[in-house]
C-alpha atoms as a PDB file:
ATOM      1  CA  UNK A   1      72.583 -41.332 -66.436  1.00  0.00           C
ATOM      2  CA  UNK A   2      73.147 -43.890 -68.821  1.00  0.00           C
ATOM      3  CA  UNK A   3      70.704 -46.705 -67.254  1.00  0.00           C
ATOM      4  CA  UNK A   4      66.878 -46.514 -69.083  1.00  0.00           C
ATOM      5  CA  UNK A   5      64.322 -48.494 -69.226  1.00  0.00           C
ATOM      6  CA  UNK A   6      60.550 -49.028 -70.004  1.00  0.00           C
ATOM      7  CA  UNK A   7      58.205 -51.465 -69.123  1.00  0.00           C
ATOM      8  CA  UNK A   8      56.460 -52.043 -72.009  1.00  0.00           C
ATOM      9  CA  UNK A   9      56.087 -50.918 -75.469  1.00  0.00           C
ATOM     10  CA  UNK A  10      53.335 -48.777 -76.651  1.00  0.00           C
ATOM     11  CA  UNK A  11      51.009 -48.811 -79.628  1.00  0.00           C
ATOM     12  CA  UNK A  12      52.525 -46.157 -82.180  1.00  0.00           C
ATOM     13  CA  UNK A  13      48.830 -44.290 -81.770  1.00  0.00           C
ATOM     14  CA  UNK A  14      48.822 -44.596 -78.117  1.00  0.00           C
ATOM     15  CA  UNK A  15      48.476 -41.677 -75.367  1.00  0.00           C
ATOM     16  CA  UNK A  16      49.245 -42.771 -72.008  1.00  0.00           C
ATOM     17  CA  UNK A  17      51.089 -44.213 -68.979  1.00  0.00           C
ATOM     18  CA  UNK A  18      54.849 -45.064 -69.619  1.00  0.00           C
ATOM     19  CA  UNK A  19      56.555 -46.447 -66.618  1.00  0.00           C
ATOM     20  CA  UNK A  20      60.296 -45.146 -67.409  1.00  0.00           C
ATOM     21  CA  UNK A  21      63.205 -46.746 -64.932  1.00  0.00           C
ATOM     22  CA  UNK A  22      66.504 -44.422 -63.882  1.00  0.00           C
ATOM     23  CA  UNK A  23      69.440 -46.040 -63.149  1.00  0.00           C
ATOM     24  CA  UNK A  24      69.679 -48.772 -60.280  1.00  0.00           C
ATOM     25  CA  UNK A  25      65.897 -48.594 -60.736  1.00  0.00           C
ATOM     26  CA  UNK A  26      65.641 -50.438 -64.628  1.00  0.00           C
ATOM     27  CA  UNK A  27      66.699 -53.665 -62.380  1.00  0.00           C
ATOM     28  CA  UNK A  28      63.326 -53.636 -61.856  1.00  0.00           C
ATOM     29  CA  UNK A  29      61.841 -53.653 -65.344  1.00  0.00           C
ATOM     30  CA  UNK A  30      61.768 -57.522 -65.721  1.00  0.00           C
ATOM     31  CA  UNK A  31      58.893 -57.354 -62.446  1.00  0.00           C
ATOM     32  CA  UNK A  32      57.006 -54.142 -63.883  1.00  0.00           C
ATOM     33  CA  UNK A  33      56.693 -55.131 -67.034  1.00  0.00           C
ATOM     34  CA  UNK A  34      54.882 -58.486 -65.992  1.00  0.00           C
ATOM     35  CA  UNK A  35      51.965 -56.684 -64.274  1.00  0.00           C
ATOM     36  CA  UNK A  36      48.460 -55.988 -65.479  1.00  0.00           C
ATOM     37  CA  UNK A  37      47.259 -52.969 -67.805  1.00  0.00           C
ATOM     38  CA  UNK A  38      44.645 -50.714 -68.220  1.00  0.00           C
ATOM     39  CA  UNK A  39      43.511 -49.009 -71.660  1.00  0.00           C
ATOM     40  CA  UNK A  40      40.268 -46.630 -72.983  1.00  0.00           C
ATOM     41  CA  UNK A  41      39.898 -47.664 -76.552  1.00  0.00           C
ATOM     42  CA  UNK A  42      37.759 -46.145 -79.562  1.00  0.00           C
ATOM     43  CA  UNK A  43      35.855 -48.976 -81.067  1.00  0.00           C
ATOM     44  CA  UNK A  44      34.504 -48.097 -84.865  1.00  0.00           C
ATOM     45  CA  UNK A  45      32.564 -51.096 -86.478  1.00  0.00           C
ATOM     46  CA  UNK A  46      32.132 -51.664 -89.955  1.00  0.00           C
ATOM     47  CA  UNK A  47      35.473 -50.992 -90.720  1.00  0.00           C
ATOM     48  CA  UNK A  48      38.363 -53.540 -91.764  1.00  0.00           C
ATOM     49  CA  UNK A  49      41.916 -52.183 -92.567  1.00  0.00           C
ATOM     50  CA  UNK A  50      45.426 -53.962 -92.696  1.00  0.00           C
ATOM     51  CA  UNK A  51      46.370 -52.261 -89.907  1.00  0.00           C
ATOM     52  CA  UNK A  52      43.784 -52.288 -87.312  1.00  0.00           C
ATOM     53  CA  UNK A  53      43.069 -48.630 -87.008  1.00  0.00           C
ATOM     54  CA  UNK A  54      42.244 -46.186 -89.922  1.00  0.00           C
ATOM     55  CA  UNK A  55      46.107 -45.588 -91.007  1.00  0.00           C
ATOM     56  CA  UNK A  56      45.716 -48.459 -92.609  1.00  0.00           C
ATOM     57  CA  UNK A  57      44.642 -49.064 -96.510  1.00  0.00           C
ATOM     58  CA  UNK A  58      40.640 -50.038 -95.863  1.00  0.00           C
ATOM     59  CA  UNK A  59      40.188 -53.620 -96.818  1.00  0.00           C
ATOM     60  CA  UNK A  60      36.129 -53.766 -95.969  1.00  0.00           C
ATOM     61  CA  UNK A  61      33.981 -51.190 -94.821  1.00  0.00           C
ATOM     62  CA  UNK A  62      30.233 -51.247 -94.473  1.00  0.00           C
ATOM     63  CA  UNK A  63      27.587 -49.614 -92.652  1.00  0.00           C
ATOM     64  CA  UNK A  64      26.852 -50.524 -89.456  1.00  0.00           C
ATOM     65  CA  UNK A  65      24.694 -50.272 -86.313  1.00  0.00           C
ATOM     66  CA  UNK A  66      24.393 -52.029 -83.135  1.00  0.00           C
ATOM     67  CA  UNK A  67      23.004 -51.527 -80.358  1.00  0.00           C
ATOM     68  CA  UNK A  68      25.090 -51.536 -76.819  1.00  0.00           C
ATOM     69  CA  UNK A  69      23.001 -54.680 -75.736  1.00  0.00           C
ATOM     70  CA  UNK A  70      24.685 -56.655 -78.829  1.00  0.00           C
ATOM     71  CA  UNK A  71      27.868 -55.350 -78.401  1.00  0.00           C
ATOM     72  CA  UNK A  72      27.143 -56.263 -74.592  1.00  0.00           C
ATOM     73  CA  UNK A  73      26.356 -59.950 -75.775  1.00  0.00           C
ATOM     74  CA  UNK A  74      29.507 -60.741 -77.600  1.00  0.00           C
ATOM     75  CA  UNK A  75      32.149 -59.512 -74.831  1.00  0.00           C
ATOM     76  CA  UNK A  76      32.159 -62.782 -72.480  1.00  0.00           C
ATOM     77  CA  UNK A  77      33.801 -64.576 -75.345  1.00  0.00           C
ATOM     78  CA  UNK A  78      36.853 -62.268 -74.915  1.00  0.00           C
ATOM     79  CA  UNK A  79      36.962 -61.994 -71.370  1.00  0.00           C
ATOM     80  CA  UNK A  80      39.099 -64.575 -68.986  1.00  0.00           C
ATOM     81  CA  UNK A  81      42.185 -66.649 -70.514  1.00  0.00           C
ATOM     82  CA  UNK A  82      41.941 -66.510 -74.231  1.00  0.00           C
ATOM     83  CA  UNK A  83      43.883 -67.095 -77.632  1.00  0.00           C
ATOM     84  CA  UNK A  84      45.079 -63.709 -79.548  1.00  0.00           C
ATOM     85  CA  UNK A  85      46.843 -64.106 -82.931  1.00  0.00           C
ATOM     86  CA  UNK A  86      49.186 -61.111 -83.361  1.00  0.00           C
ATOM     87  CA  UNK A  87      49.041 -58.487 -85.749  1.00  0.00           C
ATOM     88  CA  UNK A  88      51.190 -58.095 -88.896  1.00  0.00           C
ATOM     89  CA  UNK A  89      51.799 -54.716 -87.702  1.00  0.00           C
ATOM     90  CA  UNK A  90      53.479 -55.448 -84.285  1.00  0.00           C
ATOM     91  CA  UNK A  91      57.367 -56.021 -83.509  1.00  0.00           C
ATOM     92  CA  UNK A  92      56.881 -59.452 -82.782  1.00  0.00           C
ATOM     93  CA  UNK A  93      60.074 -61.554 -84.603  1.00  0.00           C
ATOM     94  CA  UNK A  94      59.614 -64.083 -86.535  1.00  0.00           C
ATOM     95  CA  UNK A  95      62.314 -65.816 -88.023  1.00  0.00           C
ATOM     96  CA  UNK A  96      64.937 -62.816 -87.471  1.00  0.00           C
ATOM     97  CA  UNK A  97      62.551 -60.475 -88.896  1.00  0.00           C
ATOM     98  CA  UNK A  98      60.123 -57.991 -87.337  1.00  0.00           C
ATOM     99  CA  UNK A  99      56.556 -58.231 -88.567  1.00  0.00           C
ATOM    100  CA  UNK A 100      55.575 -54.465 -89.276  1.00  0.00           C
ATOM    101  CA  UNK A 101      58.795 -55.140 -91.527  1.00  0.00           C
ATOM    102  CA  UNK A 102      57.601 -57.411 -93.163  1.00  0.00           C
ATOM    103  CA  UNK A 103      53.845 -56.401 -93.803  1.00  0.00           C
ATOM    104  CA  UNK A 104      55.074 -52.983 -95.085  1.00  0.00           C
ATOM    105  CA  UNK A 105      56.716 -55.125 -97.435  1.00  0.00           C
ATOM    106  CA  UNK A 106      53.360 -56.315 -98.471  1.00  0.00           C
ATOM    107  CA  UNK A 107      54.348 -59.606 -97.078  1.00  0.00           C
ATOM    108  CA  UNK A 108      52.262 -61.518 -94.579  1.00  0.00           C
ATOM    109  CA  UNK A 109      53.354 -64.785 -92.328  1.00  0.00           C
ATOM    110  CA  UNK A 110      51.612 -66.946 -90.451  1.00  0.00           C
ATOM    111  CA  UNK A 111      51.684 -66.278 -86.652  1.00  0.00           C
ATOM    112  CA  UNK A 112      51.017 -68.569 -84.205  1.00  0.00           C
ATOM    113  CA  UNK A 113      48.192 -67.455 -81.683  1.00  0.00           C
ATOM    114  CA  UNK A 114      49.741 -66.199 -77.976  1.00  0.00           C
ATOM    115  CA  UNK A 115      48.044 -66.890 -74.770  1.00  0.00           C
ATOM    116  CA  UNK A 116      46.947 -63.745 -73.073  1.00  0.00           C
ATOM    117  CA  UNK A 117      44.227 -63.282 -69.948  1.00  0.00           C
ATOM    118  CA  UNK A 118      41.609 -60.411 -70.547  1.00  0.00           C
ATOM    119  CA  UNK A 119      40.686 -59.553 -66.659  1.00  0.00           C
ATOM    120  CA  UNK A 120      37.782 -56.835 -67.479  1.00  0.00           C
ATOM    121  CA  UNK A 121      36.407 -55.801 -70.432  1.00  0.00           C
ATOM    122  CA  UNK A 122      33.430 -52.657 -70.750  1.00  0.00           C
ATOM    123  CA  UNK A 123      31.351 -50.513 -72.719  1.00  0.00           C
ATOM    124  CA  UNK A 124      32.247 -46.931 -71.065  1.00  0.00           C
ATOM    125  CA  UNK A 125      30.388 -44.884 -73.311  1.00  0.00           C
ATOM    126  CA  UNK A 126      28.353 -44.783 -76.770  1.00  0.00           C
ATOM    127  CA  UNK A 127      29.844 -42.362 -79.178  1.00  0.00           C
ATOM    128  CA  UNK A 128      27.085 -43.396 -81.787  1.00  0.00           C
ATOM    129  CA  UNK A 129      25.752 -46.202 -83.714  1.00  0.00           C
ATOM    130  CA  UNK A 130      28.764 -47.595 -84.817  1.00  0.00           C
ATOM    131  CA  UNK A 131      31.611 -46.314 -82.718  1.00  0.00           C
ATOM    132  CA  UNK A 132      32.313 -47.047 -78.881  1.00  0.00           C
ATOM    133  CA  UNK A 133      34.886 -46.310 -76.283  1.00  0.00           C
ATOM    134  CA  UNK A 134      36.081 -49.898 -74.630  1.00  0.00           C
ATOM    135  CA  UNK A 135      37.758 -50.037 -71.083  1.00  0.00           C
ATOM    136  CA  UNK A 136      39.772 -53.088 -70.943  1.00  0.00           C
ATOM    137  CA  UNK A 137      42.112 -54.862 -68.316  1.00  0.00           C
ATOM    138  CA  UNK A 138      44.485 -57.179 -69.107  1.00  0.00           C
ATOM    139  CA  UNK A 139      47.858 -59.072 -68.968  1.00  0.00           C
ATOM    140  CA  UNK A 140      51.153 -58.582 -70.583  1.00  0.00           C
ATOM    141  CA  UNK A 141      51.112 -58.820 -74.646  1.00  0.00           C
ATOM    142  CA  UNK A 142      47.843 -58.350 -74.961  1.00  0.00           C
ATOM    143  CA  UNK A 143      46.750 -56.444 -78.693  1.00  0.00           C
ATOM    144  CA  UNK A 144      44.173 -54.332 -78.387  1.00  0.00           C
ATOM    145  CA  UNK A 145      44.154 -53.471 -81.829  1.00  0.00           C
ATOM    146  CA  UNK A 146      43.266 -57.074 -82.257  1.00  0.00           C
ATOM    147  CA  UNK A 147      40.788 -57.812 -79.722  1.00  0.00           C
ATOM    148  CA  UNK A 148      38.811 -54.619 -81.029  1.00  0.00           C
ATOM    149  CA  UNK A 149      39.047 -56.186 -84.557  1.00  0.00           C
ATOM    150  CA  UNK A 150      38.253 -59.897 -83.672  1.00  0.00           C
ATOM    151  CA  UNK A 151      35.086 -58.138 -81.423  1.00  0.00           C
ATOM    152  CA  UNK A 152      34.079 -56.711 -84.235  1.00  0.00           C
ATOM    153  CA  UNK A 153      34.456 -59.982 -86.441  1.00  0.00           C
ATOM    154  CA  UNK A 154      31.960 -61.433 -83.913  1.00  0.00           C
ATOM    155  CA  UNK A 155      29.494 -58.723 -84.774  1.00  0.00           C
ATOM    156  CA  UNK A 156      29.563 -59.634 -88.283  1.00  0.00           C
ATOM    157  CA  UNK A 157      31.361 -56.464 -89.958  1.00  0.00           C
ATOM    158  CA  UNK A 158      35.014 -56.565 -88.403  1.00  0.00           C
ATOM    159  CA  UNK A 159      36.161 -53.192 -87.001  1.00  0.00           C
ATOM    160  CA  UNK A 160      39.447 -50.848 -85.808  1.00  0.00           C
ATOM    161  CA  UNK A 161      40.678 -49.098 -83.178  1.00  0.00           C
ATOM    162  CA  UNK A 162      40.041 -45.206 -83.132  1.00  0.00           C
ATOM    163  CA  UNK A 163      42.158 -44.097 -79.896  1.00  0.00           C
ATOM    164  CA  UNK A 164      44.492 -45.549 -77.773  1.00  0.00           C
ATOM    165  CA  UNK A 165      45.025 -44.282 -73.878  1.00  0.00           C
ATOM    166  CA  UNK A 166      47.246 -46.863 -71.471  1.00  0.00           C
ATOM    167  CA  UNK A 167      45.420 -45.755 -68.313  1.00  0.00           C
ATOM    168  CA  UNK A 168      47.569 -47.588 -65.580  1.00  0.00           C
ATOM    169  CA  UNK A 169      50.310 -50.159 -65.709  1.00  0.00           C
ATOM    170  CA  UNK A 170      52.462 -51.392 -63.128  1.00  0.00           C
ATOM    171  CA  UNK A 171      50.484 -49.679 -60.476  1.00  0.00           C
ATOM    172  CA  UNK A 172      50.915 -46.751 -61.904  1.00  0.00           C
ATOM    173  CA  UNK A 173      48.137 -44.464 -63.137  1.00  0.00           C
ATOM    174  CA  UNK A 174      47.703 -41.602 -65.566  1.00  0.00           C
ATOM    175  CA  UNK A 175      47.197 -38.949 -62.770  1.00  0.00           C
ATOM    176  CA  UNK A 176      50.895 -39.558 -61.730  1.00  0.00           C
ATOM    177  CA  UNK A 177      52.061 -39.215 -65.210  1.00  0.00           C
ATOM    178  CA  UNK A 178      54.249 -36.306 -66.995  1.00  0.00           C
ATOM    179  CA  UNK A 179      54.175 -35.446 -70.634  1.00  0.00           C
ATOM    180  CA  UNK A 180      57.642 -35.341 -72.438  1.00  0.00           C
ATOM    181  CA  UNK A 181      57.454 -31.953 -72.296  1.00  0.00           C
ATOM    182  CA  UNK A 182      57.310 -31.639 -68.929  1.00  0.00           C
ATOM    183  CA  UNK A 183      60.106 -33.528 -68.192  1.00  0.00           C
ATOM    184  CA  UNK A 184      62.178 -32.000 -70.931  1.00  0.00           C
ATOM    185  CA  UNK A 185      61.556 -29.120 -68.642  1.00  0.00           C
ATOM    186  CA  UNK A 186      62.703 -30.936 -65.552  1.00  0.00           C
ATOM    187  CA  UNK A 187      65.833 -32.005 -67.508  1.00  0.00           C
ATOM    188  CA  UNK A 188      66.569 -27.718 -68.143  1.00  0.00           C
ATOM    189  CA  UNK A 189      66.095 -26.770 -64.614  1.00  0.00           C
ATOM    190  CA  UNK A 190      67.718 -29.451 -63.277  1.00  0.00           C
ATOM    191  CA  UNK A 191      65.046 -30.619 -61.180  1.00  0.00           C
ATOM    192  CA  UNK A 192      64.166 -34.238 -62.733  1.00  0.00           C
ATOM    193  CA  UNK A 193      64.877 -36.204 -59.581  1.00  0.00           C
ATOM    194  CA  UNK A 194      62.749 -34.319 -57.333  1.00  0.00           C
ATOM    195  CA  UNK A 195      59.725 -35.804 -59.644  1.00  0.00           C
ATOM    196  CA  UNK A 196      61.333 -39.683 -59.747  1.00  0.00           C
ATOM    197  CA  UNK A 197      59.323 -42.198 -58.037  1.00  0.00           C
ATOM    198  CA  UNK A 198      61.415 -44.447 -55.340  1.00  0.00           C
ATOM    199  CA  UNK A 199      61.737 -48.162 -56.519  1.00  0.00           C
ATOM    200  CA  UNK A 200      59.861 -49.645 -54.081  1.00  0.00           C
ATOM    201  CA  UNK A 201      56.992 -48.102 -54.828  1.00  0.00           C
ATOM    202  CA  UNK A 202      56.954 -50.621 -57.429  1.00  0.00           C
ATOM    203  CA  UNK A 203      56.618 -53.554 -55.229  1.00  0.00           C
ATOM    204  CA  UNK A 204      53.785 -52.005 -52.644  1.00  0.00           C
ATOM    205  CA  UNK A 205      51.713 -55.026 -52.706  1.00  0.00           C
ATOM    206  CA  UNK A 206      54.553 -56.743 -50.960  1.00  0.00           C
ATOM    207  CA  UNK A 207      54.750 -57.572 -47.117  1.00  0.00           C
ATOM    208  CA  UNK A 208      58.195 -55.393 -45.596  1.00  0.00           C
ATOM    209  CA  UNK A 209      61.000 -57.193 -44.482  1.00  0.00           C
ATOM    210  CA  UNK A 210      63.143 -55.173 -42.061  1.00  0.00           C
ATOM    211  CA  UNK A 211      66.809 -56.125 -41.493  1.00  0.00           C
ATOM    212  CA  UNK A 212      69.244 -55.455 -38.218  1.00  0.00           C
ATOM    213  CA  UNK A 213      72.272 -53.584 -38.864  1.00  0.00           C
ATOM    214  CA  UNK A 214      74.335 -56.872 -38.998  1.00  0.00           C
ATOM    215  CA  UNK A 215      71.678 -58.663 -41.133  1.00  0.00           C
ATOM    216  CA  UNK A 216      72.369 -55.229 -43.446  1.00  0.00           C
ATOM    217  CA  UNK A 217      75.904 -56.274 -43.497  1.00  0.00           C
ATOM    218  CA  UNK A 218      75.482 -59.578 -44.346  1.00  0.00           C
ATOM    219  CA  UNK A 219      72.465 -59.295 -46.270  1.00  0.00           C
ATOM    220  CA  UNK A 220      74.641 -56.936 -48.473  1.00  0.00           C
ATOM    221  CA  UNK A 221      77.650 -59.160 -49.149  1.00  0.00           C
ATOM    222  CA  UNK A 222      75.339 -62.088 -50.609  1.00  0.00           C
ATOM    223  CA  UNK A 223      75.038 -63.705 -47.553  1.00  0.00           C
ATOM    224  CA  UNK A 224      71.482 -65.982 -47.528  1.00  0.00           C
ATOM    225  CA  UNK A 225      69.534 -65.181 -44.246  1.00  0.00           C
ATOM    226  CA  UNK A 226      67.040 -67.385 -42.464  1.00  0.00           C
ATOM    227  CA  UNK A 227      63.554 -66.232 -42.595  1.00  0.00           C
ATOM    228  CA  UNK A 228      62.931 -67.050 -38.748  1.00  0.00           C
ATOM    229  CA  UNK A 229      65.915 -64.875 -37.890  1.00  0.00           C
ATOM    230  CA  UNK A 230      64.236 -61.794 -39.489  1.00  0.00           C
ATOM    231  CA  UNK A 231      62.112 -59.767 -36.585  1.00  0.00           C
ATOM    232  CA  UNK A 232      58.781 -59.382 -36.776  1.00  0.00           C
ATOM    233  CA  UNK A 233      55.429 -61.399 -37.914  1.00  0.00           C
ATOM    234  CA  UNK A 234      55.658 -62.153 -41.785  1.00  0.00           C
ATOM    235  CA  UNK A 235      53.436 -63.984 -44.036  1.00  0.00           C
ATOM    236  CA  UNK A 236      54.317 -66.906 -45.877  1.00  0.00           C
ATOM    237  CA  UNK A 237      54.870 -66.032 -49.374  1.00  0.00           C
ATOM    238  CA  UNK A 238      57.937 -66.320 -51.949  1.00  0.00           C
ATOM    239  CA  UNK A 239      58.539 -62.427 -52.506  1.00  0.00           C
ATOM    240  CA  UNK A 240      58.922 -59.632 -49.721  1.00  0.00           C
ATOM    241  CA  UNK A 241      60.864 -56.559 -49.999  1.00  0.00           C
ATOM    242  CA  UNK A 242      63.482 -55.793 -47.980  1.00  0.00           C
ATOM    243  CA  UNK A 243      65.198 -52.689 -46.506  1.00  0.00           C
ATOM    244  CA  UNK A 244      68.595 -52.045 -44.736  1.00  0.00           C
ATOM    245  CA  UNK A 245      68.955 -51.160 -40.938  1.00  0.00           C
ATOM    246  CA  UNK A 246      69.120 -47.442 -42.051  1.00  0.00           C
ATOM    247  CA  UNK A 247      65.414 -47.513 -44.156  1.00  0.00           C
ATOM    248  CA  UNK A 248      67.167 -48.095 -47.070  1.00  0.00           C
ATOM    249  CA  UNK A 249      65.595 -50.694 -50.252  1.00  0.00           C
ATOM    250  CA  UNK A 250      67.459 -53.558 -51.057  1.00  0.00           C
END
């Protein structure tokens, strides 16, 4: 098969979900790669590097302690629609030229700041007086390398990202998930597309939208088909998906 596709890049550090697209299927990237995501994060305070996590050459680093009500107190500020300058370290282009290019270079740019929505953010757990793991929600873009840092900025002592786990995106959630290994596996047996996931399983949150066996025909060749003329009660709403007379997704 020579159609792939992801939805999404991941941070080089990052475990996690991967939604990967198989032929006809990476049609359907541009819609999955819009959709919320979920991540577990290691917060560690007191810590500043170029990079955002501790691969980085330390800039800063101080002690620090606080306690989960402060941490509590500063997260508001980052939660809802919000402004996020990107890192240096990100593939973000800028004037023809990636950024993690340029900053191993020892070069840094000014970037301007990208709107991104932050739909939950949480303390899950207290790993000790300076380190935390963060659950956080959010939309498409979103750093979370950078809101880590720029949390720990409003503390007073800046901070990086320890760990990195994607724990759902485009529906999708880490239970459902194969390692590379596994699927490597798959690929030796021969038995990959027993474990693929049908397309519309991407689109779930949709009303269906069942056609005759003429409307099939027609609906096939390109022809544009009245809403009224389609069977059954259907909300009013933009996007519905759609299968053939024979159960088939269109």
């Amino acid at each position: 098969e020579r159609r792939i596709g992801h939805a999404g890049t991941l941070d080089p550090m990052a475990t996690g979900v991967l939604p990967v697209f198989v032929g006809r299927a990476t049609r359907a990237v541009e819609f999955a790669s819009e959709g919320q995501k979920e991540y577990l994060a290691g917060l560690r305070l007191g810590l500043v590097t170029d990079t955002q996590d501790p691969s980085g050459a330390v800039l800063e680093e101080r002690p620090a302690a606080v306690t989960p009500g402060e941490l509590e107190a500063v997260l508001p500020r980052f939660r809802g629609p919000i402004q996020q300058v990107p890192p240096m370290y990100s593939a973000i282009k800028i004037q023809g030229k990636k950024l993690y290019e340029l900053a191993r270079k020892g070069r840094e740019v000014e970037r301007p700041p990208s709107p991104i929505t932050i739909h939950s953010l949480t303390v899950e757990d207290v790993l000790g007086p300076d380190r935390f793991l963060i659950r956080v929600r959010c939309s498409k873009g979103t750093y979370i390398r950078t809101l880590l840092c720029d949390i720990g900025k409003a503390l007073g002592g800046g901070a990086v990202m320890t760990a990195l786990c994607r724990t759902k995106a485009s529906g999708f959630t880490l239970e459902q998930c194969y390692t590379f290994e596994q699927v490597t596996e798959f690929c030796r047996r021969g038995t990959l597309a027993e474990h693929l996931i049908p397309t519309d399983r991407l689109f779930t949150a949709l009303p269906e939208l069942h056609l005759t066996e003429q409307q099939s025909t027609l609906y096939g060749n390109g022809v544009k088909l009245a809403l009224s003329r389609v069977e059954g009660v259907l909300p009013e709403q933009d996007l519905y998906r759609v299968y053939g007379a024979d159960g088939s997704f269109f």
